[in-house]
PDB file of N, CA and C in Angstrom:
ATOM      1  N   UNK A   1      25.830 -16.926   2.276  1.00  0.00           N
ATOM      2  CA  UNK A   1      26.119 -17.921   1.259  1.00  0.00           C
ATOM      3  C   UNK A   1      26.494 -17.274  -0.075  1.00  0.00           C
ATOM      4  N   UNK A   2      26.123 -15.935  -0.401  1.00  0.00           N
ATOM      5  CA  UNK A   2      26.189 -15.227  -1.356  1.00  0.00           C
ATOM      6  C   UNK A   2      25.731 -15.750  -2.950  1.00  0.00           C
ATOM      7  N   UNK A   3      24.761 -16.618  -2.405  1.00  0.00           N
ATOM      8  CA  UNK A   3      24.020 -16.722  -3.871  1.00  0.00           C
ATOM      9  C   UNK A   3      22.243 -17.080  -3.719  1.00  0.00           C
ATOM     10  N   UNK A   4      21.676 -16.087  -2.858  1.00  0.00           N
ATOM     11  CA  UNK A   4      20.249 -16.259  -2.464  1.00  0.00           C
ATOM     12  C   UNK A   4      19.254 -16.939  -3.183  1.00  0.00           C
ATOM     13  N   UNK A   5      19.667 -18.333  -3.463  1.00  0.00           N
ATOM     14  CA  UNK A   5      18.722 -18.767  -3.273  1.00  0.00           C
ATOM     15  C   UNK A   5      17.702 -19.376  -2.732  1.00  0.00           C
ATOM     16  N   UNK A   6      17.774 -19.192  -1.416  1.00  0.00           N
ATOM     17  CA  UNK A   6      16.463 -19.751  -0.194  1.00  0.00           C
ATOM     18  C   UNK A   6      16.221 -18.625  -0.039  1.00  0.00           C
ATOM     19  N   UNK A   7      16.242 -17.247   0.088  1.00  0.00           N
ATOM     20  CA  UNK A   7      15.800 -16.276   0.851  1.00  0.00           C
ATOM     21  C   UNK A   7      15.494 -15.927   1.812  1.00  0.00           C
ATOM     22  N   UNK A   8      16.075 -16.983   2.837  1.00  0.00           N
ATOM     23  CA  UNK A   8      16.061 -17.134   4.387  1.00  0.00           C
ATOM     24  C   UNK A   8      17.016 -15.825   4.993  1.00  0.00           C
ATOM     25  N   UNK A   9      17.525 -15.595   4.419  1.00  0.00           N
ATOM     26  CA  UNK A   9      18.185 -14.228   5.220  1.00  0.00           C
ATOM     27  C   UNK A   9      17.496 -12.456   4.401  1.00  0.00           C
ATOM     28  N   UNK A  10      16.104 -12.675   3.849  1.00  0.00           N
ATOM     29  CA  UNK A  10      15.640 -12.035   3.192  1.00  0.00           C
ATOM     30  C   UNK A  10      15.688 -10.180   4.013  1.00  0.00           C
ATOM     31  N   UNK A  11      16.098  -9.267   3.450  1.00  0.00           N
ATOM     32  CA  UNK A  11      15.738  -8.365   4.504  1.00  0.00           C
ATOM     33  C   UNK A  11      14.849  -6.806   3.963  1.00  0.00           C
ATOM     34  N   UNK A  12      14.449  -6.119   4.853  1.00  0.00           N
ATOM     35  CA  UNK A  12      13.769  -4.828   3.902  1.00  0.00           C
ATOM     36  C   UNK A  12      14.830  -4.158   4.087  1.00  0.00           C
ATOM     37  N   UNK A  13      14.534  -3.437   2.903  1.00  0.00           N
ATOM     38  CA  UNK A  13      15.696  -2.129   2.945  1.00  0.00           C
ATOM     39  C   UNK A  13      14.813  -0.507   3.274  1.00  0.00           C
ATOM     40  N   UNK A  14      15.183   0.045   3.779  1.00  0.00           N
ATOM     41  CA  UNK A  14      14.103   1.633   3.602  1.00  0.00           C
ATOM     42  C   UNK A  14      15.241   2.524   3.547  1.00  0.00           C
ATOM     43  N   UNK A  15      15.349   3.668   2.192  1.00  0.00           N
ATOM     44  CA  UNK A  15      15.814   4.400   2.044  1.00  0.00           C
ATOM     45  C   UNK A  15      15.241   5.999   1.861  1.00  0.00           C
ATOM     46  N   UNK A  16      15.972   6.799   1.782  1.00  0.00           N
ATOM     47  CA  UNK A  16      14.799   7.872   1.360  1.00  0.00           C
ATOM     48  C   UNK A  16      15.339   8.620   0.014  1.00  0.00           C
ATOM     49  N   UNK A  17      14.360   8.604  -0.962  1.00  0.00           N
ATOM     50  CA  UNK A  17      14.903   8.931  -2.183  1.00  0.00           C
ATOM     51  C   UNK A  17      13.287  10.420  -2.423  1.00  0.00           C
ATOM     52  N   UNK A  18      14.133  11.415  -2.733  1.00  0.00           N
ATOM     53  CA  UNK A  18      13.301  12.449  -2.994  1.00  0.00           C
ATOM     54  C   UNK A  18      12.217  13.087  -2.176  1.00  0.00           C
ATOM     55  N   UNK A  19      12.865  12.637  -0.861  1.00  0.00           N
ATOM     56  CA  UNK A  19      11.790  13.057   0.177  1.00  0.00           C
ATOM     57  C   UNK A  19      10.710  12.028   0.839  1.00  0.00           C
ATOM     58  N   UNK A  20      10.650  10.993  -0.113  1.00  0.00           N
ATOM     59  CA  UNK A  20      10.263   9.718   0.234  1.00  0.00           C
ATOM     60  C   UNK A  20      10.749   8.261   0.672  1.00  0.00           C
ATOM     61  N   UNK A  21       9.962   7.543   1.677  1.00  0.00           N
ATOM     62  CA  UNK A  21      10.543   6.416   1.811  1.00  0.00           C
ATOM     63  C   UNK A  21      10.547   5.674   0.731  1.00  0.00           C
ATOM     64  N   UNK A  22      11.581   4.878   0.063  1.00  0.00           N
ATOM     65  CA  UNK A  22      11.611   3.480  -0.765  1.00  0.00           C
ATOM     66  C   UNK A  22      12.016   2.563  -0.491  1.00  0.00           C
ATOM     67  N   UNK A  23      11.238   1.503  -0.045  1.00  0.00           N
ATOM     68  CA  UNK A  23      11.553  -0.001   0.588  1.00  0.00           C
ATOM     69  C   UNK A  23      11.546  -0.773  -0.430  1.00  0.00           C
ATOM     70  N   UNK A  24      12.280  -1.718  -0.380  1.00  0.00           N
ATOM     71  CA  UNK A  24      12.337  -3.207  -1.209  1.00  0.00           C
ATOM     72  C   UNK A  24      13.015  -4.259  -0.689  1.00  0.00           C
ATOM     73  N   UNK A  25      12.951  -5.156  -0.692  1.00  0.00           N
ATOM     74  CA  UNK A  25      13.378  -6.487   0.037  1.00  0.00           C
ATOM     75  C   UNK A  25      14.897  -7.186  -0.523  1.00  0.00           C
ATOM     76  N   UNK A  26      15.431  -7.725  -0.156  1.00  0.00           N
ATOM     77  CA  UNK A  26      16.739  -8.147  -0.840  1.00  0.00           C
ATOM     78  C   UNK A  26      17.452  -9.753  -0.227  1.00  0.00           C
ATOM     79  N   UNK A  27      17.883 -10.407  -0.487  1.00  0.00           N
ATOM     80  CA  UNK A  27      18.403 -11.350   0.169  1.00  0.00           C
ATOM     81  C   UNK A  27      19.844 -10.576   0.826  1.00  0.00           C
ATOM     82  N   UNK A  28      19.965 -10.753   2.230  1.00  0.00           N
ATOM     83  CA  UNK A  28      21.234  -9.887   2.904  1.00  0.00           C
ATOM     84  C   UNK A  28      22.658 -10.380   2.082  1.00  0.00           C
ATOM     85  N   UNK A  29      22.664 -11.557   2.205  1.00  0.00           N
ATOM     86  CA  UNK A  29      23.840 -12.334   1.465  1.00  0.00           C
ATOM     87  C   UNK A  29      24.503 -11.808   0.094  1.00  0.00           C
ATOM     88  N   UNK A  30      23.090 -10.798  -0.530  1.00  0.00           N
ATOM     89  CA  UNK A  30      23.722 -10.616  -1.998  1.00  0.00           C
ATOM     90  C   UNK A  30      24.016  -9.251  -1.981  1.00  0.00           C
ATOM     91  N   UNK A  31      23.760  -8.420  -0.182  1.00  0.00           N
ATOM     92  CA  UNK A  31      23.736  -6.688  -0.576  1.00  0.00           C
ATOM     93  C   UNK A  31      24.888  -6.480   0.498  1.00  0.00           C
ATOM     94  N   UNK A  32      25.788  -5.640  -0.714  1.00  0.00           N
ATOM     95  CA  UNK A  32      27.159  -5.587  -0.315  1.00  0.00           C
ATOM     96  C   UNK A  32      26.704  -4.339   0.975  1.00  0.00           C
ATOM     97  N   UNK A  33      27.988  -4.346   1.768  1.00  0.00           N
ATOM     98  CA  UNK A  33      27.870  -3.868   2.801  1.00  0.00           C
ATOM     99  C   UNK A  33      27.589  -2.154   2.784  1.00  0.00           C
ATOM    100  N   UNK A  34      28.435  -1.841   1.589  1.00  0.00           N
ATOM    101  CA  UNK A  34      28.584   0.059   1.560  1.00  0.00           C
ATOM    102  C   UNK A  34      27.085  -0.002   0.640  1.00  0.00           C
ATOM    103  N   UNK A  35      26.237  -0.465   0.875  1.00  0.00           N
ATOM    104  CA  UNK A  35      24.894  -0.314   0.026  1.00  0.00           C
ATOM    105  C   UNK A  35      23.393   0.133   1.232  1.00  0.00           C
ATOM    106  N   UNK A  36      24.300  -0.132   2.182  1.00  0.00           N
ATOM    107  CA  UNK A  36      23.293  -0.335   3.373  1.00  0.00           C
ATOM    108  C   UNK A  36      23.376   1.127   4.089  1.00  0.00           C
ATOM    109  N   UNK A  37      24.496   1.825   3.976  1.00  0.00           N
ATOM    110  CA  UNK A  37      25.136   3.475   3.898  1.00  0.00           C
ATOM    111  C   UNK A  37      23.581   4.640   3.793  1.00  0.00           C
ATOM    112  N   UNK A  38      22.955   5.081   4.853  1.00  0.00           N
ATOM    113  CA  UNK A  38      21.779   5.694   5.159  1.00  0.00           C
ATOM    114  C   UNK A  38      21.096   4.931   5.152  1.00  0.00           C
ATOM    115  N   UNK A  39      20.695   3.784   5.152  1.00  0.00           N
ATOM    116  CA  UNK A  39      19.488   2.892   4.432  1.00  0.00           C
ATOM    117  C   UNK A  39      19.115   2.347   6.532  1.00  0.00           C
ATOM    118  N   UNK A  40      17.557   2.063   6.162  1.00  0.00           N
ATOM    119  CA  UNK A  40      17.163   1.424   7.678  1.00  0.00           C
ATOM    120  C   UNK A  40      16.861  -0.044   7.599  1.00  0.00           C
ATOM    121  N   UNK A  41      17.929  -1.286   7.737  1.00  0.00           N
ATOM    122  CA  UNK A  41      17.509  -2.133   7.787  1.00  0.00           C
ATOM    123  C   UNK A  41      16.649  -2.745   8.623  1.00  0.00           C
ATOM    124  N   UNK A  42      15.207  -3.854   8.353  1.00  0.00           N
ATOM    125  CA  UNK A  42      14.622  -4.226   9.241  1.00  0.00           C
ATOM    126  C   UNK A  42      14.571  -5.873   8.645  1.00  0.00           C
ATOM    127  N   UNK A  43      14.904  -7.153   9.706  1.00  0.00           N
ATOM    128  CA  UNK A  43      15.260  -7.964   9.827  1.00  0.00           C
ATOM    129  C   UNK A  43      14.173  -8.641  10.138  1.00  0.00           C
ATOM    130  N   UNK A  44      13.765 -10.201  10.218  1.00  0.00           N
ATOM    131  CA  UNK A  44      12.523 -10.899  10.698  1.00  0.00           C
ATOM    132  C   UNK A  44      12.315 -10.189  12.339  1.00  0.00           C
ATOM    133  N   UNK A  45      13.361 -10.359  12.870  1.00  0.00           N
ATOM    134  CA  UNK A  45      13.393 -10.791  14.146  1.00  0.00           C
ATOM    135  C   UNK A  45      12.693  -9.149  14.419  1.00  0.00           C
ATOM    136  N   UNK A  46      13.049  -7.906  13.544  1.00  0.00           N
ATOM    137  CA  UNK A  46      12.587  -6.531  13.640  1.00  0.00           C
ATOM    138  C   UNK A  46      10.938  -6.734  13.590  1.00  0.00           C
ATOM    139  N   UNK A  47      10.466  -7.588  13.066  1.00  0.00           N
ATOM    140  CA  UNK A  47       9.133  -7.404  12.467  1.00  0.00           C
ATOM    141  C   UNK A  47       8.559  -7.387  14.290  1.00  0.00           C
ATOM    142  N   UNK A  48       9.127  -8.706  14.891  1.00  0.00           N
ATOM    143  CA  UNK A  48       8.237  -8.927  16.229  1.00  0.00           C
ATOM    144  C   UNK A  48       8.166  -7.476  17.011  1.00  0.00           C
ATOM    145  N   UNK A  49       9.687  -7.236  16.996  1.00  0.00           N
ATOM    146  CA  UNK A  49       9.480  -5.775  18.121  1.00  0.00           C
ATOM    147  C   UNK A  49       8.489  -4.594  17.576  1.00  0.00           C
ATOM    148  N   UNK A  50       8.554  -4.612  16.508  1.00  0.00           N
ATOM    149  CA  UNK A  50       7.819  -3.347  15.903  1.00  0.00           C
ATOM    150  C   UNK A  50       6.343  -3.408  16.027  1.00  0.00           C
ATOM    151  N   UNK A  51       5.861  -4.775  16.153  1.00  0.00           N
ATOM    152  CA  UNK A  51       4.518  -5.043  16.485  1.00  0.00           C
ATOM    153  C   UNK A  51       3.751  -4.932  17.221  1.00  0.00           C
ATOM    154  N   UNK A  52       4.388  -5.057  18.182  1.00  0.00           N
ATOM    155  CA  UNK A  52       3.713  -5.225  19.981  1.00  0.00           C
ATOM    156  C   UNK A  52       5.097  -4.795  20.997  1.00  0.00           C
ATOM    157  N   UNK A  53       6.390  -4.859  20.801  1.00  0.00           N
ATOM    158  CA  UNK A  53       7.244  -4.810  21.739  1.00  0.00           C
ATOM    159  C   UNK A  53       7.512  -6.365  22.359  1.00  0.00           C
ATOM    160  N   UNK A  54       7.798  -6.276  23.444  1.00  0.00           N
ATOM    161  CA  UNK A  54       8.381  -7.929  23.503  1.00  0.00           C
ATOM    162  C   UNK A  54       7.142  -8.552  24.374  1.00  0.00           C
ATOM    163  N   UNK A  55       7.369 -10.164  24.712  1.00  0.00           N
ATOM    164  CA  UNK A  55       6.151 -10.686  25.127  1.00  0.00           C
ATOM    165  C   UNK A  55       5.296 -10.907  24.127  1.00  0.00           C
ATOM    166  N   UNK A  56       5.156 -10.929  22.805  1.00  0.00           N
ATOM    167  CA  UNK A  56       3.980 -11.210  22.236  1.00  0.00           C
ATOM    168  C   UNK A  56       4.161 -12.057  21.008  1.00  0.00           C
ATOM    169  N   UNK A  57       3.205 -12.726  20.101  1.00  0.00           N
ATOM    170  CA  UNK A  57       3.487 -13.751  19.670  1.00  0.00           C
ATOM    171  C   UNK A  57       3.945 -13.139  18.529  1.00  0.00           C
ATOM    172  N   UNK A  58       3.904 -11.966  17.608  1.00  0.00           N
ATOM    173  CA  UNK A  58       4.834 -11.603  16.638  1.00  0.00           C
ATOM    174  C   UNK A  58       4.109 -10.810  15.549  1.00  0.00           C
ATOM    175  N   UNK A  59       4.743 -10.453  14.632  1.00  0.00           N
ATOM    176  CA  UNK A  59       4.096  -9.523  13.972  1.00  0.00           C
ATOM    177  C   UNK A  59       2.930 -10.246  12.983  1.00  0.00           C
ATOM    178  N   UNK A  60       1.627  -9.676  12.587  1.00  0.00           N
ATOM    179  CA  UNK A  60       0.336 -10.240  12.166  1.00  0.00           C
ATOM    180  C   UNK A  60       0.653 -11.730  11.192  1.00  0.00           C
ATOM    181  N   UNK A  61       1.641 -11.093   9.958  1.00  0.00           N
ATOM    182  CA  UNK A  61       2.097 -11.865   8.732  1.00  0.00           C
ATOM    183  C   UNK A  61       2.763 -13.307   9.513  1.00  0.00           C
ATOM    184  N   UNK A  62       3.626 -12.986  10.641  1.00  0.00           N
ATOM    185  CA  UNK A  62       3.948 -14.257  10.643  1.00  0.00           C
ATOM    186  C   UNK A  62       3.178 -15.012  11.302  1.00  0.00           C
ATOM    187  N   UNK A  63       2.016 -14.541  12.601  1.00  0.00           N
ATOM    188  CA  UNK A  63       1.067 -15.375  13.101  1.00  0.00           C
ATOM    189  C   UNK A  63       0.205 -16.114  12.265  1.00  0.00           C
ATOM    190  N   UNK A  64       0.140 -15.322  11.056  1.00  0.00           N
ATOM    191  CA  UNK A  64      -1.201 -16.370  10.333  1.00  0.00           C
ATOM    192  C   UNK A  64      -0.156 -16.908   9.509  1.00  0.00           C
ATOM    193  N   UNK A  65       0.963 -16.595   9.696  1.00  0.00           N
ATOM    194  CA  UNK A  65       1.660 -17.994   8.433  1.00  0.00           C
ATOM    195  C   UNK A  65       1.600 -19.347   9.691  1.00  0.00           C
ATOM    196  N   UNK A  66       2.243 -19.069  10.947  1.00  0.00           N
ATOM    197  CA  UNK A  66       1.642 -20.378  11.864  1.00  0.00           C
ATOM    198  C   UNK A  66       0.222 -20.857  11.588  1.00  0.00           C
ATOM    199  N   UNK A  67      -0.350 -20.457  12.254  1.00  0.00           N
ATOM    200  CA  UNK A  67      -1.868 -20.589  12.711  1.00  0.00           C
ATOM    201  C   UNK A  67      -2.430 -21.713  11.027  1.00  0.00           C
ATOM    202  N   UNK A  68      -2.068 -21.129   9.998  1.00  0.00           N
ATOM    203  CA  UNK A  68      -2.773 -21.327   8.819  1.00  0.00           C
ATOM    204  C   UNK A  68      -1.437 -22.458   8.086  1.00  0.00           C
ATOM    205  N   UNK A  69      -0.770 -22.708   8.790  1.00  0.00           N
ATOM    206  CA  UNK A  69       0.307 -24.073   8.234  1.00  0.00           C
ATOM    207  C   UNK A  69       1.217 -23.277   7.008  1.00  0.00           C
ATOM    208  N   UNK A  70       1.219 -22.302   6.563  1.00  0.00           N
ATOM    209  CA  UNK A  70       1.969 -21.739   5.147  1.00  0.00           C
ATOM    210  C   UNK A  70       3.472 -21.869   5.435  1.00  0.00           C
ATOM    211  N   UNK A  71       3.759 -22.962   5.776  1.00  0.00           N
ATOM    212  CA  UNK A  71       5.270 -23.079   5.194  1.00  0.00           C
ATOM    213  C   UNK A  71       5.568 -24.387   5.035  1.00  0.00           C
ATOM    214  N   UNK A  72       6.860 -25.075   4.718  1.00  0.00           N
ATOM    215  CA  UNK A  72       7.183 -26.443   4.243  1.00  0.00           C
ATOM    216  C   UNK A  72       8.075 -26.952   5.220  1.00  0.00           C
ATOM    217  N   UNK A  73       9.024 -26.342   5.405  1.00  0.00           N
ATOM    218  CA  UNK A  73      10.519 -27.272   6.230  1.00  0.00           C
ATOM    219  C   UNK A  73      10.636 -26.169   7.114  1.00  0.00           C
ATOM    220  N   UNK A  74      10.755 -24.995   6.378  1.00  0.00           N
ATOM    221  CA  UNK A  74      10.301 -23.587   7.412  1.00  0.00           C
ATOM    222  C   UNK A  74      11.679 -23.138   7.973  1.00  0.00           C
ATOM    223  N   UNK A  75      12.300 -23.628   6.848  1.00  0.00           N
ATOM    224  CA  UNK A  75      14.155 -22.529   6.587  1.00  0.00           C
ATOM    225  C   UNK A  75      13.796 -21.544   5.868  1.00  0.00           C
ATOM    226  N   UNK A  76      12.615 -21.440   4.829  1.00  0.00           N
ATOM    227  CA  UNK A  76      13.099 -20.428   4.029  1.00  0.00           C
ATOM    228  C   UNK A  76      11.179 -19.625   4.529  1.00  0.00           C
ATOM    229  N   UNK A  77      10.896 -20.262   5.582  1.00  0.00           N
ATOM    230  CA  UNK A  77       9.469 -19.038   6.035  1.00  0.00           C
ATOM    231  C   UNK A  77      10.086 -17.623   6.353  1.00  0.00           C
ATOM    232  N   UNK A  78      11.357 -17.053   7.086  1.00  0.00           N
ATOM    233  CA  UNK A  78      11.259 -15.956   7.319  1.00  0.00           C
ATOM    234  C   UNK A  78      11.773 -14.830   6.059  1.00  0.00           C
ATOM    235  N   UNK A  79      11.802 -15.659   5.131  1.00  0.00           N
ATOM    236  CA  UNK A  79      12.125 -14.933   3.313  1.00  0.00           C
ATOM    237  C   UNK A  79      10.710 -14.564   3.327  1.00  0.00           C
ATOM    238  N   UNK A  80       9.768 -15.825   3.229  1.00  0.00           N
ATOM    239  CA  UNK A  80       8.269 -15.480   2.697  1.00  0.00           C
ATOM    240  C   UNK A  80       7.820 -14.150   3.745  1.00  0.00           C
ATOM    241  N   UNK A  81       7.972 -14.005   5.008  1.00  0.00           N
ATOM    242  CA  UNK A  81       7.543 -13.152   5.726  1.00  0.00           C
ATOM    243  C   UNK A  81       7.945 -11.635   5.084  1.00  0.00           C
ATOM    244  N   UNK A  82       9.101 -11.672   5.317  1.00  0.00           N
ATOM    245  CA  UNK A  82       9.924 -10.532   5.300  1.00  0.00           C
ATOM    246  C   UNK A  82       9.145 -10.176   3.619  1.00  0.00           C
ATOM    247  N   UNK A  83       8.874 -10.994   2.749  1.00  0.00           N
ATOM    248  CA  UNK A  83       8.695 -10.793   1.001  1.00  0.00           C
ATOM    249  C   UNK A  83       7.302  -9.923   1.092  1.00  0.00           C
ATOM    250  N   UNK A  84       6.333 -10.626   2.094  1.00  0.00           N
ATOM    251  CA  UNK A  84       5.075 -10.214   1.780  1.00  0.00           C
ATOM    252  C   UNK A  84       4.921  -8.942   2.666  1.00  0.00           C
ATOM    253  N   UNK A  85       5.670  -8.641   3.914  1.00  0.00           N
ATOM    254  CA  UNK A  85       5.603  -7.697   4.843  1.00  0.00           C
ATOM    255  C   UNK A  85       6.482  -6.342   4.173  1.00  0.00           C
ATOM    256  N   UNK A  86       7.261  -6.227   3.140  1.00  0.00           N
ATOM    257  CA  UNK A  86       8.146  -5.250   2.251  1.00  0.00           C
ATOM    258  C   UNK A  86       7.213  -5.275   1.402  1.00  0.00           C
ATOM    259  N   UNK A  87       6.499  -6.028   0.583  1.00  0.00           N
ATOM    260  CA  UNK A  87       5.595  -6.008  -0.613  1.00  0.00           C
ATOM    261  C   UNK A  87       4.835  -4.758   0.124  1.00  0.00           C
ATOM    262  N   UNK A  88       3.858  -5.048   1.185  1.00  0.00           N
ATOM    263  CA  UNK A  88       2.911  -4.675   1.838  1.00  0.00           C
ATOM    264  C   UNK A  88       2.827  -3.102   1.708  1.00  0.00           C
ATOM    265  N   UNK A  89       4.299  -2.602   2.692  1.00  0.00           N
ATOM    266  CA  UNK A  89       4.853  -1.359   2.880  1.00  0.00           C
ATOM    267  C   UNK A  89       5.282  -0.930   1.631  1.00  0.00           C
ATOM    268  N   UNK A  90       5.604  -1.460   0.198  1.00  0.00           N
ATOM    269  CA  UNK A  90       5.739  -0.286  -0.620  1.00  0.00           C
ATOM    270  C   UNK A  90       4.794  -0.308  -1.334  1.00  0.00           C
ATOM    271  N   UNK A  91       3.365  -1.470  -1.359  1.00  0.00           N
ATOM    272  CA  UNK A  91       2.137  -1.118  -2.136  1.00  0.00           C
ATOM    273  C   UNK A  91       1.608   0.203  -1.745  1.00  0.00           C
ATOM    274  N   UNK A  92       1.648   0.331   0.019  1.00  0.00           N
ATOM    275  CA  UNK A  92       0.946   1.503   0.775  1.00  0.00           C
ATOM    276  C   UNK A  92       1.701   2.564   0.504  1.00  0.00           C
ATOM    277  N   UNK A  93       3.074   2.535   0.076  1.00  0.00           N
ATOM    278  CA  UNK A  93       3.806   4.209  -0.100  1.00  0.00           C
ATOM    279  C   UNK A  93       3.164   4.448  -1.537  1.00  0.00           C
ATOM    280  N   UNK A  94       3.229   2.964  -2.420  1.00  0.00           N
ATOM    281  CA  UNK A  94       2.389   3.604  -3.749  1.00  0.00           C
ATOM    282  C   UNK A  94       1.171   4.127  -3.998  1.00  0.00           C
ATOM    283  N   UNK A  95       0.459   3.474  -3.009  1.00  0.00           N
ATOM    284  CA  UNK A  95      -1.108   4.202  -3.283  1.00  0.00           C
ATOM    285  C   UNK A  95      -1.531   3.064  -2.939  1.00  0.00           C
ATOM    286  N   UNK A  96      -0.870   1.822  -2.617  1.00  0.00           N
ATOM    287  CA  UNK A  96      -2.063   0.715  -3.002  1.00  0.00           C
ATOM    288  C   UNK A  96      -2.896   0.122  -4.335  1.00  0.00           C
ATOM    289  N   UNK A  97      -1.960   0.126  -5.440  1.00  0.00           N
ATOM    290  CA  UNK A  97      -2.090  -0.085  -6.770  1.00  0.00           C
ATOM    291  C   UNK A  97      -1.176  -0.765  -7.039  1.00  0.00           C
ATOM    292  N   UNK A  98      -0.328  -1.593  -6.486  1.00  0.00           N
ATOM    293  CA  UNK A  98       0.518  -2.516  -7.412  1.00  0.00           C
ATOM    294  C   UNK A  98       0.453  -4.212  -6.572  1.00  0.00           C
ATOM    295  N   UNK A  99      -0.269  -3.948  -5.752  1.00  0.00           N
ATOM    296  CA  UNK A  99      -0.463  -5.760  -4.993  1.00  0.00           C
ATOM    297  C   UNK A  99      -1.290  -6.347  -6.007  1.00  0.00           C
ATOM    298  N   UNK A 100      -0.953  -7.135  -6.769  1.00  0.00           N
ATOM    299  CA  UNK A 100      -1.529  -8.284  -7.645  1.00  0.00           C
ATOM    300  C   UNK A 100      -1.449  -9.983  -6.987  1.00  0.00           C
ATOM    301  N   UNK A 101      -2.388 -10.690  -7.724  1.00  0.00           N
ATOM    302  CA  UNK A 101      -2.809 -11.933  -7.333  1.00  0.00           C
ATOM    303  C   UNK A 101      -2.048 -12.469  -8.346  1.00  0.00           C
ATOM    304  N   UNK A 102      -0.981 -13.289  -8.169  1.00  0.00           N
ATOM    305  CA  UNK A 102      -0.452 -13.945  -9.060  1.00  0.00           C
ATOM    306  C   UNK A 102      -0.673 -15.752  -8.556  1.00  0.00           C
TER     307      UNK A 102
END
């Protein structure tokens, strides 16, 4: 759509800058294509395989967004997934010092 605002096509990015991984999340729609150039994209649908492999109900974040009702119309749940599952992975490359309760 190229103007993200649902964040339904939300995706992580992982690059490696200085020897380290740096992930951050992006809406796909707004990240031009030559930006993605070394970078490892991982997609909702990536989260399930990476979890368990196939057969299983999906990666942790999105089971308890079921189980626990956290979404509305549930076009724009796999933004929230993908937001809190990239948050997650670059609190832990930081140390685990920047997840705040807002």
């Amino acid at each position: 759509c190229a103007q993200g605002g649902c964040g339904a096509c939300t995706v992580v990015v992982q690059t490696k800058e200085d020897g380290k991984v740096a992930t951050k999340t992006v809406p796909s729609c707004l990240m031009p294509l030559t930006s993605a150039s070394n970078a490892s994209i991982i997609t909702v649908e990536g989260l399930k395989k990476s979890a368990c492999g196939t057969g299983c109900g999906g990666n942790p974040i999105q089971e308890r967004m079921t189980a626990f009702h956290g979404t509305q119309c549930g076009f724009c749940t796999p933004g929230m997934v993908m937001q809190m599952w990239g948050g997650l992975k670059q609190n832990k490359a930081d140390g685990g010092s920047n997840m705040t309760e807002k």
